[in-house]
Protein backbone atom coordinates (compact mmCIF):
# COMPACT_ATOMS: atom_id res chain seq x y z
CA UNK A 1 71.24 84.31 41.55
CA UNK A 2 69.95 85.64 45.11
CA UNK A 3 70.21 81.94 46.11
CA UNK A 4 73.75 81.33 45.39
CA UNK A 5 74.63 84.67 46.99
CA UNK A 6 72.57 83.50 50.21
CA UNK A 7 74.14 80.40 50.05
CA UNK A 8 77.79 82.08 49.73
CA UNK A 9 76.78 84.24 52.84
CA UNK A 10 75.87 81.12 54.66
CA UNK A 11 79.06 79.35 54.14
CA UNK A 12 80.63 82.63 54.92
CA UNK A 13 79.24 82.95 58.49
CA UNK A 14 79.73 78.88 58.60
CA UNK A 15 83.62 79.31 57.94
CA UNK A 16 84.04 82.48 60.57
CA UNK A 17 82.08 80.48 63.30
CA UNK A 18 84.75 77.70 62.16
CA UNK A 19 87.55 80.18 62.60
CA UNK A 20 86.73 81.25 66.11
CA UNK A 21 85.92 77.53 67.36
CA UNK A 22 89.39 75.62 68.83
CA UNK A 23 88.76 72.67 71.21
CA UNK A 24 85.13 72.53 71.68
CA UNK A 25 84.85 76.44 72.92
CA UNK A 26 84.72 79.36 70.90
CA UNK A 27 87.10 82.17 71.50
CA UNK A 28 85.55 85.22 72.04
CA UNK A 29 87.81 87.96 70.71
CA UNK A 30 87.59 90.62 73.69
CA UNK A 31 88.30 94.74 73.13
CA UNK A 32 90.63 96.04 75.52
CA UNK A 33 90.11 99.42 76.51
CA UNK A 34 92.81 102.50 75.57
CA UNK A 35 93.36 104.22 78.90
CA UNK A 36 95.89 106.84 77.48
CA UNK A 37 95.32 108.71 74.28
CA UNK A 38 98.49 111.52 74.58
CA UNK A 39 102.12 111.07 73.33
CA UNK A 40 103.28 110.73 77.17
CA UNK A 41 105.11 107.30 77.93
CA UNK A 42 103.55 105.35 80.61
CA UNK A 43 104.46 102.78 82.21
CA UNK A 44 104.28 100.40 85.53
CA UNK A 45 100.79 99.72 85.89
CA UNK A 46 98.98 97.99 89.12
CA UNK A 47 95.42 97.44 89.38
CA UNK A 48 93.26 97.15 92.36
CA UNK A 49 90.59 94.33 92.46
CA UNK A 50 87.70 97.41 92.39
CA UNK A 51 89.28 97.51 88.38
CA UNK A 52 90.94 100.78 89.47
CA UNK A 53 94.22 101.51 87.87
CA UNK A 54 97.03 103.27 88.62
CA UNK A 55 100.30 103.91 86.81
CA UNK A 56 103.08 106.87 86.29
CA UNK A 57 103.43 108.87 83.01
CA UNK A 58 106.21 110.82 81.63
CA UNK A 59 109.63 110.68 80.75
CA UNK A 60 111.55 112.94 82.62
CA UNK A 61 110.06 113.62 85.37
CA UNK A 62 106.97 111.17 85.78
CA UNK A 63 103.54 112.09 87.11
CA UNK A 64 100.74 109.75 88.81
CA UNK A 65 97.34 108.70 86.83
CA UNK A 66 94.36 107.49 88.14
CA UNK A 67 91.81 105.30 86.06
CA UNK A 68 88.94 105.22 88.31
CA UNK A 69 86.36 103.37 86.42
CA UNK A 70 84.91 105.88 84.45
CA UNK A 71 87.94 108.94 83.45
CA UNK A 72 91.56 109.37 84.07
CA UNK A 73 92.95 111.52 87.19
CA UNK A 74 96.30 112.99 87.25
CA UNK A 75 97.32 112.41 90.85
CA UNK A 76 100.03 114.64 90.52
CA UNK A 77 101.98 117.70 88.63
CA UNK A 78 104.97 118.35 90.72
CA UNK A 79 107.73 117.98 88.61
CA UNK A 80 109.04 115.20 91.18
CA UNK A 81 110.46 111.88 89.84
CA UNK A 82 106.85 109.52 91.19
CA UNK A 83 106.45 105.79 91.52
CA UNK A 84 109.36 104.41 89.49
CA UNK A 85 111.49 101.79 90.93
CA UNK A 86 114.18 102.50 93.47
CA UNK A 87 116.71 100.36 92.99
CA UNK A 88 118.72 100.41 96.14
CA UNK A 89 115.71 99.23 98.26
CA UNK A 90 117.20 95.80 99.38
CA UNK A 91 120.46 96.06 100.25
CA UNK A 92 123.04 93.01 100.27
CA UNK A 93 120.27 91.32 98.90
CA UNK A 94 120.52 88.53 96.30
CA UNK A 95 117.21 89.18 94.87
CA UNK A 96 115.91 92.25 92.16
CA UNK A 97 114.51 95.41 93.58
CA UNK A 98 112.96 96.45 90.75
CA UNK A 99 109.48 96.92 91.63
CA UNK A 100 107.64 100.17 91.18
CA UNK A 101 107.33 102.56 93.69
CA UNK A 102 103.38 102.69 93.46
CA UNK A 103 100.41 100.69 94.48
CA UNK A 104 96.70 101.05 94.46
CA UNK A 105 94.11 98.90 96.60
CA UNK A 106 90.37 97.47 95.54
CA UNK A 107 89.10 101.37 96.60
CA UNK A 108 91.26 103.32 94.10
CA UNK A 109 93.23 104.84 96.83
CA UNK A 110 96.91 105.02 96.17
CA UNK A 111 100.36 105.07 97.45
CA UNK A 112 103.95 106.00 96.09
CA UNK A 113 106.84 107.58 96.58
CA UNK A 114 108.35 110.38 94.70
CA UNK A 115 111.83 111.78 94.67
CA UNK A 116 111.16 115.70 96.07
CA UNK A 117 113.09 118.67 95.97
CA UNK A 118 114.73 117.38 99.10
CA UNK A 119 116.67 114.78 96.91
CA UNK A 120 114.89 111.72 98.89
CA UNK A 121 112.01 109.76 98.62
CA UNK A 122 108.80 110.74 100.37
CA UNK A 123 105.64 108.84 100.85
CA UNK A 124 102.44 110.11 99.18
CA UNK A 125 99.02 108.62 99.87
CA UNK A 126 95.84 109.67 97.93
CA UNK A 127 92.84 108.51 99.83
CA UNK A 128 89.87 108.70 97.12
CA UNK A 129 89.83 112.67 97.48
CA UNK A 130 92.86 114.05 98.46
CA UNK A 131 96.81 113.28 98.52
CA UNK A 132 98.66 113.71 102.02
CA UNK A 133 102.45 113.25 102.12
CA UNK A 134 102.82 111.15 104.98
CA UNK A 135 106.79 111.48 105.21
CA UNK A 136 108.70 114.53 105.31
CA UNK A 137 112.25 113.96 106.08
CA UNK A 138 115.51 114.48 104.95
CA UNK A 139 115.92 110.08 104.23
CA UNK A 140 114.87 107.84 101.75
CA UNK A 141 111.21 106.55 102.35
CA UNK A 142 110.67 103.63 100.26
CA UNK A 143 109.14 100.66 98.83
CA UNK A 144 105.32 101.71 99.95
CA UNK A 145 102.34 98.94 100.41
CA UNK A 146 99.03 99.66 100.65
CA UNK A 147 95.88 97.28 102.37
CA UNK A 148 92.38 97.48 101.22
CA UNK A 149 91.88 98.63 104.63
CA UNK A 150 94.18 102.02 103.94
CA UNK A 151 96.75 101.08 105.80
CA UNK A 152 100.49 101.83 104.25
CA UNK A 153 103.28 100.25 105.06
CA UNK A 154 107.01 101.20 104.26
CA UNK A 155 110.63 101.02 104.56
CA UNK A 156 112.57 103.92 105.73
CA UNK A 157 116.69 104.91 106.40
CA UNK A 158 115.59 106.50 109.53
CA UNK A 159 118.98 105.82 111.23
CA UNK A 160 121.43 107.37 108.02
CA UNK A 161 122.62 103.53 107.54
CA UNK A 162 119.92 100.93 107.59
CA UNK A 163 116.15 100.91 106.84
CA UNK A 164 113.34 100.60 109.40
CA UNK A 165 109.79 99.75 108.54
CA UNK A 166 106.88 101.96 109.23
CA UNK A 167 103.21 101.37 109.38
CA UNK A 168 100.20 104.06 108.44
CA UNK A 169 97.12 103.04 110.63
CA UNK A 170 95.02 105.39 108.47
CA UNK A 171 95.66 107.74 111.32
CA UNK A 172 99.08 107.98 112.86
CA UNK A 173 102.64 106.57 111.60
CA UNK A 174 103.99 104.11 113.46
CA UNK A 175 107.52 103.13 113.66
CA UNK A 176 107.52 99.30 113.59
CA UNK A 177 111.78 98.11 114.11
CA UNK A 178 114.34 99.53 115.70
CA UNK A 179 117.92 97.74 115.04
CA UNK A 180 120.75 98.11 113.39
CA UNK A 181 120.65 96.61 110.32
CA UNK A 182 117.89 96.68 107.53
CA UNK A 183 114.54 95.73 107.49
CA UNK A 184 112.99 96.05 103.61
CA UNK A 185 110.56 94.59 101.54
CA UNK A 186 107.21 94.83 103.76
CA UNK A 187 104.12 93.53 102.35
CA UNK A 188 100.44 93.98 104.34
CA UNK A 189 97.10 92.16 103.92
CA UNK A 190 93.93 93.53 104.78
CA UNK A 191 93.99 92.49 108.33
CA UNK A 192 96.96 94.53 108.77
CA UNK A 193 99.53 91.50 109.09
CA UNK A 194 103.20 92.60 107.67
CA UNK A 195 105.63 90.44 106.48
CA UNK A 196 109.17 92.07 105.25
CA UNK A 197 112.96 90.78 104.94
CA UNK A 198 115.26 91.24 108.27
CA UNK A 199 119.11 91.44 107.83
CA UNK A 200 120.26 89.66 111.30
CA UNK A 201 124.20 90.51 110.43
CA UNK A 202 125.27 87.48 108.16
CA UNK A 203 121.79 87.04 105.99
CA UNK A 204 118.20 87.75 105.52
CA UNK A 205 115.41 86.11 107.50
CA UNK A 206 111.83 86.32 107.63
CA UNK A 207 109.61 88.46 110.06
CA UNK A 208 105.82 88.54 110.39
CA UNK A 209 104.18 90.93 112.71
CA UNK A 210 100.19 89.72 113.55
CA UNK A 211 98.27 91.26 116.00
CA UNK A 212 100.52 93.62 117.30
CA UNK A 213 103.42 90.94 118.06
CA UNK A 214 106.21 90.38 115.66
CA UNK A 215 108.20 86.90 115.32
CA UNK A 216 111.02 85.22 113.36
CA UNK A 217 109.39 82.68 110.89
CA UNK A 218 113.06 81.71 109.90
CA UNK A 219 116.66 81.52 111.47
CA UNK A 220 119.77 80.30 110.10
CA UNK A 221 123.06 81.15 109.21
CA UNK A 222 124.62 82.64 105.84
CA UNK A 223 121.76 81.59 103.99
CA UNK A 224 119.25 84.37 102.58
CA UNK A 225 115.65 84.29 102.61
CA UNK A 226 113.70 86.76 100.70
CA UNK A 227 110.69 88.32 98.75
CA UNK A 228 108.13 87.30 101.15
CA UNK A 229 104.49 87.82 100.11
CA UNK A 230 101.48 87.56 102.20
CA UNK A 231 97.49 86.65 101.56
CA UNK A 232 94.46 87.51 103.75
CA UNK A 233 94.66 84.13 105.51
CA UNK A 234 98.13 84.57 106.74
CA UNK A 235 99.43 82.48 104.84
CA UNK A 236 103.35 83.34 103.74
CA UNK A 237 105.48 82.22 101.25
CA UNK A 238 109.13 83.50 100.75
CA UNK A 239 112.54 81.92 98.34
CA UNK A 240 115.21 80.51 100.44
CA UNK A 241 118.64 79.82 98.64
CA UNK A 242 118.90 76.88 100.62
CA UNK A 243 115.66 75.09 100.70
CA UNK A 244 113.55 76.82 97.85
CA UNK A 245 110.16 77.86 97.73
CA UNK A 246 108.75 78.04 101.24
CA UNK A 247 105.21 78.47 102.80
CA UNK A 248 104.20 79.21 106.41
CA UNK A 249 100.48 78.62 106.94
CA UNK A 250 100.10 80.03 109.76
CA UNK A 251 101.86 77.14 112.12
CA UNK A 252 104.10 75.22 110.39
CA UNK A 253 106.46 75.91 107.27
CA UNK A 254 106.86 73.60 104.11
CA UNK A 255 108.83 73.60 101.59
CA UNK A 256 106.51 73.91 98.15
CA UNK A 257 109.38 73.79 95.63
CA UNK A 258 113.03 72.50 96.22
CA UNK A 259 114.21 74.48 93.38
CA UNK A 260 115.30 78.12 93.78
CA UNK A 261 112.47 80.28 91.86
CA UNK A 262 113.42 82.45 88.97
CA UNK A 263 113.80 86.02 91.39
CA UNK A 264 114.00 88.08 88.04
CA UNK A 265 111.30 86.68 86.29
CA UNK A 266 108.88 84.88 87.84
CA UNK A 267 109.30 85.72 91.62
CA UNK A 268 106.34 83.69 93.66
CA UNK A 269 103.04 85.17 94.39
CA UNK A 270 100.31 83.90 96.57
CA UNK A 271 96.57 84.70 96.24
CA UNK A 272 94.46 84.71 98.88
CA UNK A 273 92.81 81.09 98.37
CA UNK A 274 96.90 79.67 98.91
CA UNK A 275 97.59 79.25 95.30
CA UNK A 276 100.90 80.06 94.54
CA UNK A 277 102.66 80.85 91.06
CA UNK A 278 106.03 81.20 90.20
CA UNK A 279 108.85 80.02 87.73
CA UNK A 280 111.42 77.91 87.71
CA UNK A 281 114.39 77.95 84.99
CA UNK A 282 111.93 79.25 82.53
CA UNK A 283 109.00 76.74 83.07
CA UNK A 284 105.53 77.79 84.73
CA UNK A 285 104.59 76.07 88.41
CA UNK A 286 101.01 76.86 90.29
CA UNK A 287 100.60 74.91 93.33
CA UNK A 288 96.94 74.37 94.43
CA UNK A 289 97.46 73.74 98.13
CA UNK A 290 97.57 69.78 98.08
């Protein structure tokens, strides 16, 4: 009798090994961890590459939470409306601006914006320890980006009409354009390089400022080019409704994809090896860099 039951427990364990093995590999079922525990809803998420999280909780009038590793932090208990998505941050533009208003670098320091008592959007930056508004104005301060180096970058309606971008060093702010017509959507690596959307009067173009010098990486007429993103190398890649996906390596452009990406749902990213991902009527594309 004790053999037949051994034998039963072997094919048992035999038949679950069998379960988890697909393909030659066996799938190890992984645990997630359960970062909130409360009846609050929370919601837009980023991580930093230290596994930090950060994220905004609350209905009504959202709050900022920090998940540094080991406990959760709330950031904040204002009352203000923090990090949700401001959705008049690219203007004229044929593209979605419907990405949170938060961000959080490999460190666990974070940046975001909150809606204050003012009425406008203000630019909060916790550094690790403490949380310093860096804006204090009475326009709308927008859209923030932080580097693993600490450095924020932002857009801003400095002038009433049109948005200007601004740079935290870590020390000062820095006003980066002055024109008159908008400048949105910056984006920073860790050397400090910015990349962001420029409205010349008929479309948008691209700008990149490196080293303290800013230049035009496109320039045509009527047609839009926008979302740029940026990796440590330099490297840029934006959508143009003309050409498609588009990457700048640092000297020349090339265009990846001739098809418009999907700007909703699958707007391109770039990593900082060059490999780009991004969709295309519905269907999946990474490009390796040959």
């Amino acid at each position: 009798m004790r053999e037949k039951q051994r034998n039963l427990c072997v094919c048992a364990a035999l038949a679950l090994l069998l379960l988890t093995v697909q393909a030659g590999a066996v799938q190890v079922m992984h645990v997630p961890t359960q970062l909130t525990v409360d009846n609050v809803f929370h919601a837009y998420p980023r991580i930093g590459d230290g596994g930090h999280v950060a994220w905004v909780g609350g209905a009504a009038n959202p709050e900022v939470f920090l998940y540094n590793g080991t406990r959760t932090i709330q950031l904040t208990s204002n009352g203000f409306l923090n990090g949700v998505p401001f959705y008049g941050a690219l203007p004229g533009a044929p593209a979605p601006s419907d990405e949170p208003e938060i961000d959080i670098n490999a460190s666990g320091q974070v940046v975001w914006s909150a809606v204050t008592s003012s009425g406008t959007h203000e630019i909060f930056f916790y550094d690790g320890i403490t949380t310093t508004q860096l804006t204090t104005n009475a326009y709308e301060d927008v859209r923030p980006r932080l580097n693993n180096s600490g450095q924020v970058v932002w857009q801003a309606m400095a002038d009433g009409s049109t948005y200007e971008i601004f740079l935290y060093d870590g020390v000062a702010t820095h006003r980066l354009t002055t024109n008159s017509f908008d400048d949105v959507a910056p984006e920073i690596n860790d050397s400090g390089d910015i990349v962001w959307m420029w409205n010349d009067g008929g479309d948008y173009e691209i700008l990149l400022r490196s080293g303290g010098t800013t230049r035009q990486l496109t320039n045509n007429d009527s047609v839009h080019e926008v979302l740029p993103q940026i990796n440590n190398k330099g490297q840029v890649i934006w959508t143009s409704l003309a050409s498609g996906l588009n990457l700048f390596d640092g000297t020349n452009t090339t265009v990846i994809s001739a098809g418009i990406p999907d700007l909703m749902y699958g707007r391109p990213r770039i990593n900082n090896s060059g490999q780009i991902v991004w969709t295309l009527a519905g269907v999946l594309y990474l490009y390796n860099g040959t």
